[in-house]
Protein backbone atom coordinates (compact mmCIF):
# COMPACT_ATOMS: atom_id res chain seq x y z
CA UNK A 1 -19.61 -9.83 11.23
CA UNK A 2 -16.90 -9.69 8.49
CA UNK A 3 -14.86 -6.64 8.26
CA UNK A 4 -14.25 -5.24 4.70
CA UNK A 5 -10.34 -5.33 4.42
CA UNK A 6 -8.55 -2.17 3.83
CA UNK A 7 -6.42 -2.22 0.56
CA UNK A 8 -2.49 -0.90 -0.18
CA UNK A 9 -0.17 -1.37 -2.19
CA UNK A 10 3.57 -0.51 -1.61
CA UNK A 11 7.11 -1.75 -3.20
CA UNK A 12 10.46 -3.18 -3.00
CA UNK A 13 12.38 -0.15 -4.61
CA UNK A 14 15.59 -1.04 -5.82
CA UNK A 15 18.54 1.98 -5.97
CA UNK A 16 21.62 1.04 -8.33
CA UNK A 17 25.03 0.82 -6.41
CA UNK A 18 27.50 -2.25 -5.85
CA UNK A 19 25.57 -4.10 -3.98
CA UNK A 20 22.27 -2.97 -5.05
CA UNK A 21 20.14 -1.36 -1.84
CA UNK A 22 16.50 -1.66 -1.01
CA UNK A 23 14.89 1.22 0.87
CA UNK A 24 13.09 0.97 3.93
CA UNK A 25 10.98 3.61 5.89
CA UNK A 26 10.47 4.36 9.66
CA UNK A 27 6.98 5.00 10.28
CA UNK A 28 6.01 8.01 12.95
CA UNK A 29 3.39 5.76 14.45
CA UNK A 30 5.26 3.22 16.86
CA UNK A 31 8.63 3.61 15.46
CA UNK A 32 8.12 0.52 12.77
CA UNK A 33 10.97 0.41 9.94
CA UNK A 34 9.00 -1.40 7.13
CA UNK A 35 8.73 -1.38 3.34
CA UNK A 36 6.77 1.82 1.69
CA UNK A 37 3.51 1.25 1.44
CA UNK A 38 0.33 2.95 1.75
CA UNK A 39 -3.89 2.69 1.47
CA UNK A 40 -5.44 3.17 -2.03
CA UNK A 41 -7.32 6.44 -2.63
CA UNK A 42 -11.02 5.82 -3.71
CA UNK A 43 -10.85 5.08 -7.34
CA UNK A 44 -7.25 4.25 -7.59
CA UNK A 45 -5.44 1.40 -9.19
CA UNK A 46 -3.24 -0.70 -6.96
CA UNK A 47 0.09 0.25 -9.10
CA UNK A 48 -0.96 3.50 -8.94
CA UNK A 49 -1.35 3.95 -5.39
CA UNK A 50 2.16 1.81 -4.97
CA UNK A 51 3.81 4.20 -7.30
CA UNK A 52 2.31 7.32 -5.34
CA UNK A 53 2.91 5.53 -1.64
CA UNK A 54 6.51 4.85 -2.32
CA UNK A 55 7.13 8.90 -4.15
CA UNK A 56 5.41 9.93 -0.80
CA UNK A 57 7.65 7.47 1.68
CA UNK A 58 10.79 7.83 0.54
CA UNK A 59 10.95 10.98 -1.89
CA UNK A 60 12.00 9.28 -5.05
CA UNK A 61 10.01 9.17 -8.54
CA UNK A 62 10.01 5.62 -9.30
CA UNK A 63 9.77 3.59 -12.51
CA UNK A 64 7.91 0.21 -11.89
CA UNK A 65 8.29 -3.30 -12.83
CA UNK A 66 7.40 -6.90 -11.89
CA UNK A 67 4.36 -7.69 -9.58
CA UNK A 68 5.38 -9.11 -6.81
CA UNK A 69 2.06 -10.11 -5.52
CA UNK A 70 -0.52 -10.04 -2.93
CA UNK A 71 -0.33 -10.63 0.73
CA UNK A 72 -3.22 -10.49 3.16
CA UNK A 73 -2.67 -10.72 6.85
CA UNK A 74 -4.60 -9.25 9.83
CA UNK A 75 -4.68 -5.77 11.68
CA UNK A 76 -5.93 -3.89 15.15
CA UNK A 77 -8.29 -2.68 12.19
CA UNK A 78 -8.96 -5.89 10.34
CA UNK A 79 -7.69 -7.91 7.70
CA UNK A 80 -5.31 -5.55 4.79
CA UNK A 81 -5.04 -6.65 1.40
CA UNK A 82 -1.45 -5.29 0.02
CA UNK A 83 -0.21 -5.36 -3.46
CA UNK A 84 3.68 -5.25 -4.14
CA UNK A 85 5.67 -4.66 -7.19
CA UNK A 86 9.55 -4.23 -7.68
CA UNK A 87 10.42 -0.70 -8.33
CA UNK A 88 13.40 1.37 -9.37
CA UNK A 89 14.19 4.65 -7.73
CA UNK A 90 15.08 7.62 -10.09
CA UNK A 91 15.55 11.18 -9.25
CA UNK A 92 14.17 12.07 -5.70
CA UNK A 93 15.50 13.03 -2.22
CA UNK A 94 13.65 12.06 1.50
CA UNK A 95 11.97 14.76 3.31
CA UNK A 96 10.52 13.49 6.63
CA UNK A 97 6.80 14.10 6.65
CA UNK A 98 3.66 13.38 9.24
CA UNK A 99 4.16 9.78 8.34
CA UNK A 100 8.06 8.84 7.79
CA UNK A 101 10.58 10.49 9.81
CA UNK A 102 13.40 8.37 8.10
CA UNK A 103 14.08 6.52 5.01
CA UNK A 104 17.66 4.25 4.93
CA UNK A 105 18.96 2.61 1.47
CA UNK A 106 20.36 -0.82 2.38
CA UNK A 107 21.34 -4.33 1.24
CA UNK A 108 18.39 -6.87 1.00
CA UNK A 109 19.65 -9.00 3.72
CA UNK A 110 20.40 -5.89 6.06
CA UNK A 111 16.41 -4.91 5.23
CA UNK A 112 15.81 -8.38 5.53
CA UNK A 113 17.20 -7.63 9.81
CA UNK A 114 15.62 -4.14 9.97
CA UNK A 115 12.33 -4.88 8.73
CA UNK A 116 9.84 -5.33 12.01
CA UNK A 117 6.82 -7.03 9.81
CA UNK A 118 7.22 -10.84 8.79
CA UNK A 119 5.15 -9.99 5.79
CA UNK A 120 7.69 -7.11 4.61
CA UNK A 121 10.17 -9.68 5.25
CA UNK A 122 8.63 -12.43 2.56
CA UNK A 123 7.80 -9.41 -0.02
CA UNK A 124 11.60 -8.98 0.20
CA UNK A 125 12.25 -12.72 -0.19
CA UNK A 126 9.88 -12.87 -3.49
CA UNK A 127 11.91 -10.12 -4.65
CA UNK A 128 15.07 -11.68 -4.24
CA UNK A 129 13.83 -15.17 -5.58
CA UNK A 130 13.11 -13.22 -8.88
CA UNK A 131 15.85 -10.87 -8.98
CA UNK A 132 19.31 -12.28 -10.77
């Protein structure tokens, strides 16, 4: 029997410096570092919940732009549907919380390293393939 996927939606969010730095979180729950992301609350819009997700994750108001698209890949719980979209941060500071206990700002090829998940690691590719 088919299990219903479980949907999220999450973000590359991009802080201005020289280079530009992508943040990624460390998850509570077995010590991951990955890109913020989060389930959908009933009745919510994918950006939405992506927007909300990544305020939650890494304490930063963010102003979204491109979708980055969709990736699908399996869990202990079943399959996940995600949804991605390229973000800048804006005014906002971390604050650990029952999910993240840390949240680092770095270079897309040092996220590229830190990033445990292959499919964080090809949402940051996409990003980079349409960011000049």
């Amino acid at each position: 029997m088919a299990r219903t996927p479980v949907l999220a939606a999450g973000g590359i969010v991009l802080r201005q410096a020289e280079p530009p730095l992508v943040a990624v979180v460390r998850l509570r729950k077995g010590n991951e570092w990955c890109l913020p992301k989060g389930k959908l609350d009933h009745g919510e819009t994918p950006r939405a919940a992506a927007e909300r997700e990544v305020m939650e994750e890494t304490g930063h108001a963010v102003a979204v732009h491109e979708f980055l698209g969709t990736l699908v890949y399996e869990t202990r719980g079943g399959p996940k549907v995600v949804h991605y979209w390229s973000m800048q941060a804006e005014e906002g500071r971390f604050v650990a919380n029952d999910e993240v206990d840390e949240a680092e700002w770095m270079t897309p090829d040092a996220a590229r390293e830190r990033l445990v998940y292959r499919h964080d690691v090809e949402v940051v590719d996409r990003f980079l393939a349409t960011w000049v």
